[in-house]
PDB file of N, CA and C in Angstrom:
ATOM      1  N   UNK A   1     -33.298   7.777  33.627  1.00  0.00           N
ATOM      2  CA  UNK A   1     -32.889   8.260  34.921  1.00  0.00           C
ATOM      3  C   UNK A   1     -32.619   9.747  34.775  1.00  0.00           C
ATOM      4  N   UNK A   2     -32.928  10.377  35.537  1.00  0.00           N
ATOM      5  CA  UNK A   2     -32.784  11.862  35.489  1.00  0.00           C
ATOM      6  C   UNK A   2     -31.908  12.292  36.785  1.00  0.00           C
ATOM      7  N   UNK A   3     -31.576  13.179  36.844  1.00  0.00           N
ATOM      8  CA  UNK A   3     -30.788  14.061  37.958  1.00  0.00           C
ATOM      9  C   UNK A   3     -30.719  15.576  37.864  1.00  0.00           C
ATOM     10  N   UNK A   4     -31.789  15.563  39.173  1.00  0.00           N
ATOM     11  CA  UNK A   4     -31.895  17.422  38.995  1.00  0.00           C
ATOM     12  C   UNK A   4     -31.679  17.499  40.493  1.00  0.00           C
ATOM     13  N   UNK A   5     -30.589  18.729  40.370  1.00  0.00           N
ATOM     14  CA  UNK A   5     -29.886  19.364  41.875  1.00  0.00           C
ATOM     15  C   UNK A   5     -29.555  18.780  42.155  1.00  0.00           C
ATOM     16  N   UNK A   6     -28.797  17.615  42.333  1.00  0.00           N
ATOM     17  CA  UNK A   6     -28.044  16.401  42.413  1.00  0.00           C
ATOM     18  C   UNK A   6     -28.724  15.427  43.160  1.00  0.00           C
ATOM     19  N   UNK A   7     -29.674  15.507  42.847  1.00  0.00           N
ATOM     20  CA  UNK A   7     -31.045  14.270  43.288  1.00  0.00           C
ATOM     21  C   UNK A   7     -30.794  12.909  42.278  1.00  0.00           C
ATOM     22  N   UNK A   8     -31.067  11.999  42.422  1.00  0.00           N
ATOM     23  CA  UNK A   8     -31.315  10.860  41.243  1.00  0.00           C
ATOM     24  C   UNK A   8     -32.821  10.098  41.584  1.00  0.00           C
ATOM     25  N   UNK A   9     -33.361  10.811  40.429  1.00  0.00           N
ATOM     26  CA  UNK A   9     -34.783   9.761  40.862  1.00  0.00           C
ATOM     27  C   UNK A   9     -35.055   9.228  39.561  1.00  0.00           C
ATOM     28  N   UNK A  10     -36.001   8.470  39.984  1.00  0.00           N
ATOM     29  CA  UNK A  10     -36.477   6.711  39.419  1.00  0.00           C
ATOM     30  C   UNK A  10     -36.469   7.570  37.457  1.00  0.00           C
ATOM     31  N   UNK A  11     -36.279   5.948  37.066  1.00  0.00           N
ATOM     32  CA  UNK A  11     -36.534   6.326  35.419  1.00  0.00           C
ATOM     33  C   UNK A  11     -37.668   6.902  35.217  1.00  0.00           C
ATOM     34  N   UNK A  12     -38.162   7.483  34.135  1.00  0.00           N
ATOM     35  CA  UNK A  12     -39.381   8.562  34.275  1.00  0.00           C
ATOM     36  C   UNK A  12     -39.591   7.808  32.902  1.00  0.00           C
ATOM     37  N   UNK A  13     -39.304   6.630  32.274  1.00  0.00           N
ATOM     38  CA  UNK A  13     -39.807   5.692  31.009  1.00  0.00           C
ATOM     39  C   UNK A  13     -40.347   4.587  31.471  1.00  0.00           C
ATOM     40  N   UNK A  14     -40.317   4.540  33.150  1.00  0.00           N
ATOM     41  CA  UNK A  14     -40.633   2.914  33.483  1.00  0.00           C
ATOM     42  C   UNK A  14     -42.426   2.963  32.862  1.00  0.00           C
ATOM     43  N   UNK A  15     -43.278   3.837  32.953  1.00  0.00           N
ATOM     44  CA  UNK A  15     -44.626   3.588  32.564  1.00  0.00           C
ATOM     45  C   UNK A  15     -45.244   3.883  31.327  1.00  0.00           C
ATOM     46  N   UNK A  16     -43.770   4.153  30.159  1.00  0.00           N
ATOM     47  CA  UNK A  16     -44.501   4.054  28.815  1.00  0.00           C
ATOM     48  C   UNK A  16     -44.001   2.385  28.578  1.00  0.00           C
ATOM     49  N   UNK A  17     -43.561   1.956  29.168  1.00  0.00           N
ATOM     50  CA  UNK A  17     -43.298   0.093  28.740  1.00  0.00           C
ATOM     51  C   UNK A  17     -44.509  -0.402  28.585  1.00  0.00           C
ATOM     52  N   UNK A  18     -45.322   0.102  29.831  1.00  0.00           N
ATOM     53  CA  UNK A  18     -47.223  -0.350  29.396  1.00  0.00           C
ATOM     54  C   UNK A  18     -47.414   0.185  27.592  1.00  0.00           C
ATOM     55  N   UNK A  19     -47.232   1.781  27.422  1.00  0.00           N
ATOM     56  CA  UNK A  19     -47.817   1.843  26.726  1.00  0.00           C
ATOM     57  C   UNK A  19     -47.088   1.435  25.001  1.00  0.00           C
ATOM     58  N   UNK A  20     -46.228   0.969  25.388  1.00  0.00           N
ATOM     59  CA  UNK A  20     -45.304   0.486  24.040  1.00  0.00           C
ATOM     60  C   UNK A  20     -46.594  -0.622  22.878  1.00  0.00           C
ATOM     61  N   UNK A  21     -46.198   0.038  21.781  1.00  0.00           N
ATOM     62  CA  UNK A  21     -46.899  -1.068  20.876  1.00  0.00           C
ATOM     63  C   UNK A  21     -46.084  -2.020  20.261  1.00  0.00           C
ATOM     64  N   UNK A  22     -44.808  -1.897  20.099  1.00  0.00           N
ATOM     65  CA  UNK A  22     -44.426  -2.792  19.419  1.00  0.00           C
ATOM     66  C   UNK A  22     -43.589  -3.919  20.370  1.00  0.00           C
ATOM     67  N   UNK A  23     -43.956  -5.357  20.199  1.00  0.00           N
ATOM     68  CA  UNK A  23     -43.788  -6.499  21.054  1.00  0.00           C
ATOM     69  C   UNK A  23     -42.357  -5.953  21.147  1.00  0.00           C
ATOM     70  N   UNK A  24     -41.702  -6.150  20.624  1.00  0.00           N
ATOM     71  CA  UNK A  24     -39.786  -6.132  20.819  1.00  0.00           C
ATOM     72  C   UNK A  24     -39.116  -4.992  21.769  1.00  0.00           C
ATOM     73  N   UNK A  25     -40.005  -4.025  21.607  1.00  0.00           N
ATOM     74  CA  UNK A  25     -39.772  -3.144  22.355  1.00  0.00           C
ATOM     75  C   UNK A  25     -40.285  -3.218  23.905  1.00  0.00           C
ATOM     76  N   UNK A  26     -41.623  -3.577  24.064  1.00  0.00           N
ATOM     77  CA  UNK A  26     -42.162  -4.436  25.618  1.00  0.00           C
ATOM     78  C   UNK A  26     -40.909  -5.119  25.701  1.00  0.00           C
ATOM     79  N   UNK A  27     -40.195  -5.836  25.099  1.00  0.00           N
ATOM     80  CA  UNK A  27     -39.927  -7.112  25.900  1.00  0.00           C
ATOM     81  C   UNK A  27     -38.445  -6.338  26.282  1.00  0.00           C
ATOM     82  N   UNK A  28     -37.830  -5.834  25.107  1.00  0.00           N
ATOM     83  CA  UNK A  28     -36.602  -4.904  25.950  1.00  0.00           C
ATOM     84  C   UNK A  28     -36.597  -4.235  27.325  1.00  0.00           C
ATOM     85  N   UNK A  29     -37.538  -3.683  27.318  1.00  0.00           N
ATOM     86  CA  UNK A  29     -37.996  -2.487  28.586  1.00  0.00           C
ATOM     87  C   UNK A  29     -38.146  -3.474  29.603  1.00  0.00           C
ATOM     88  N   UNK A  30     -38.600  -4.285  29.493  1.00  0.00           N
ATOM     89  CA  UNK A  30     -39.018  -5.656  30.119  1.00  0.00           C
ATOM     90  C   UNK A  30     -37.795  -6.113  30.735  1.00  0.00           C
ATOM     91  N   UNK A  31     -36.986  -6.309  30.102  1.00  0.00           N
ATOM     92  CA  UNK A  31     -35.727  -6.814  30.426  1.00  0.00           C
ATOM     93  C   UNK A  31     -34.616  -6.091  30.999  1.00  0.00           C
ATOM     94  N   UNK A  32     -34.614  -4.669  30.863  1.00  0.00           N
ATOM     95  CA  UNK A  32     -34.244  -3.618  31.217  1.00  0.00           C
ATOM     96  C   UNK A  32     -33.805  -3.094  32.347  1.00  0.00           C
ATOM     97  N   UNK A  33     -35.612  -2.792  32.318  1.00  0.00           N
ATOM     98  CA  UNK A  33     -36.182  -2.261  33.982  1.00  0.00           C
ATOM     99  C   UNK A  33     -35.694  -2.585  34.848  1.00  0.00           C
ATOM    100  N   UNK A  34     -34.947  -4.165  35.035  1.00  0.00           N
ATOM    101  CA  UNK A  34     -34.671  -4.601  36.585  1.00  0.00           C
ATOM    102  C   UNK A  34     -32.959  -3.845  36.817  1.00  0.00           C
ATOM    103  N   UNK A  35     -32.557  -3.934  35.339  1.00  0.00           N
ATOM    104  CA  UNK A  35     -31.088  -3.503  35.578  1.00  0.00           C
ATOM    105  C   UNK A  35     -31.153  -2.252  35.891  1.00  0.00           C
ATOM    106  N   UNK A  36     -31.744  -1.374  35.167  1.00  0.00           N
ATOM    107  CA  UNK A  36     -31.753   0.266  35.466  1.00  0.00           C
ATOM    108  C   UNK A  36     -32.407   0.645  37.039  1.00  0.00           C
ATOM    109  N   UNK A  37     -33.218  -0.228  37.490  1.00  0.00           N
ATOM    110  CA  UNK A  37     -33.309  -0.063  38.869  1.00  0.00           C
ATOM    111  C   UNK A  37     -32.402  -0.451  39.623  1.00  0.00           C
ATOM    112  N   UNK A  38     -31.553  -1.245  39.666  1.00  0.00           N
ATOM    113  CA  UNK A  38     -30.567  -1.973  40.222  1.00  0.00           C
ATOM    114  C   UNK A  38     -29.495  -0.670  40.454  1.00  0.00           C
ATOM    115  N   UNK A  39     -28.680  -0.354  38.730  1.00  0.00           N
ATOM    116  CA  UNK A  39     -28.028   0.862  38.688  1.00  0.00           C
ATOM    117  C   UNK A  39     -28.455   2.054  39.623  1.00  0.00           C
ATOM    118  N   UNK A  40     -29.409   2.454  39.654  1.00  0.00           N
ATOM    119  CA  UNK A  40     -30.184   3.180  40.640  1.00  0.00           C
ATOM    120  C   UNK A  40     -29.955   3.379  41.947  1.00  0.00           C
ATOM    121  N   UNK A  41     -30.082   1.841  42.251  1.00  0.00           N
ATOM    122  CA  UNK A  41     -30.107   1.619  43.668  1.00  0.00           C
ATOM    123  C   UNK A  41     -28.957   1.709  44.079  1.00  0.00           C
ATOM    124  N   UNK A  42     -27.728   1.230  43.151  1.00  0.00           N
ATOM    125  CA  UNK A  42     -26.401   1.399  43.447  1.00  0.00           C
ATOM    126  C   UNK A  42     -25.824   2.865  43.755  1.00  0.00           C
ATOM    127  N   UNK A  43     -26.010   3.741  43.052  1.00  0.00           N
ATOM    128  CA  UNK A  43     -26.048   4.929  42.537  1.00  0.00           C
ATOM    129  C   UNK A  43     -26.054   5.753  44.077  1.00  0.00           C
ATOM    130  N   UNK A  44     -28.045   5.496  44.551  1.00  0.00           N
ATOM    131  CA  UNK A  44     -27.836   6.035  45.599  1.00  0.00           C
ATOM    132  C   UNK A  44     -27.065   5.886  46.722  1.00  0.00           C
ATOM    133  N   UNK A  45     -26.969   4.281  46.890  1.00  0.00           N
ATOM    134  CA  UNK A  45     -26.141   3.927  48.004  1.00  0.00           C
ATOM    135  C   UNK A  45     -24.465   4.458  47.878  1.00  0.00           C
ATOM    136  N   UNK A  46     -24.235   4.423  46.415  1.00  0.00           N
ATOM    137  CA  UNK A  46     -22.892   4.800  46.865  1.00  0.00           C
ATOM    138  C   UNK A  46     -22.763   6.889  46.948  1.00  0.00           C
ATOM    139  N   UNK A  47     -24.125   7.623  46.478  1.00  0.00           N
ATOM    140  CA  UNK A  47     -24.446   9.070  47.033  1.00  0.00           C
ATOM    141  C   UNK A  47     -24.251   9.020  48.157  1.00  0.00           C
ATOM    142  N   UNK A  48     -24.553   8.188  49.075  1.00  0.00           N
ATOM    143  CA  UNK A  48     -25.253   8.506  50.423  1.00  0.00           C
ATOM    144  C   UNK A  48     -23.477   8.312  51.444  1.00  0.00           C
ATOM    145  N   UNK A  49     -22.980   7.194  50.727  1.00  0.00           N
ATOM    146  CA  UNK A  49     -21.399   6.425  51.307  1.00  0.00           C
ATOM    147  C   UNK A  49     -20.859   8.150  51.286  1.00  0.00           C
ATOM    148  N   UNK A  50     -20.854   8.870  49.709  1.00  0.00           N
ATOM    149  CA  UNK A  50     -20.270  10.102  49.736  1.00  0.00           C
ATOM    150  C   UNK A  50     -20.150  10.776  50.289  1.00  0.00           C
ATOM    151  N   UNK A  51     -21.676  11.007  50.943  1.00  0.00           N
ATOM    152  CA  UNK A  51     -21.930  12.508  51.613  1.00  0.00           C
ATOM    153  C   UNK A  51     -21.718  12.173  52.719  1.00  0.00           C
ATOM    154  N   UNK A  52     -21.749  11.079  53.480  1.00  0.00           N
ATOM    155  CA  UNK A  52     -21.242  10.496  54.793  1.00  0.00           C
ATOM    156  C   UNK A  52     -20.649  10.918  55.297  1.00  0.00           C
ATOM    157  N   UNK A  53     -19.152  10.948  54.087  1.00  0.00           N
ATOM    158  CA  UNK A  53     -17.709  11.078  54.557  1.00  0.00           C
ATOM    159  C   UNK A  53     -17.010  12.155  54.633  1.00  0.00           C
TER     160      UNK A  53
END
């Protein structure tokens, strides 16, 4: 996850999981991905609650 100018955008590792060679490591990223998007999603929603107020 990155944050530039107080932006938060998407993980910028979600498309080396394709290119991973070693199985253990696919399957981490694999398992991962849904949480770090999740975090994400939280993230913005509670940016957005911020600047609201």
């Amino acid at each position: 996850m990155e944050c530039a100018n107080g932006t938060i955008t998407s993980p910028s590792h979600c498309s080396g999981q394709a290119e991973a060679k070693d199985a253990d490591l696919k399957a981490l990223a694999s398992k991962m991905l849904p949480v770090v998007q999740g975090h994400l999603k939280h993230a913005r929603e509670l940016s957005t609650s911020v600047a609201s107020k």
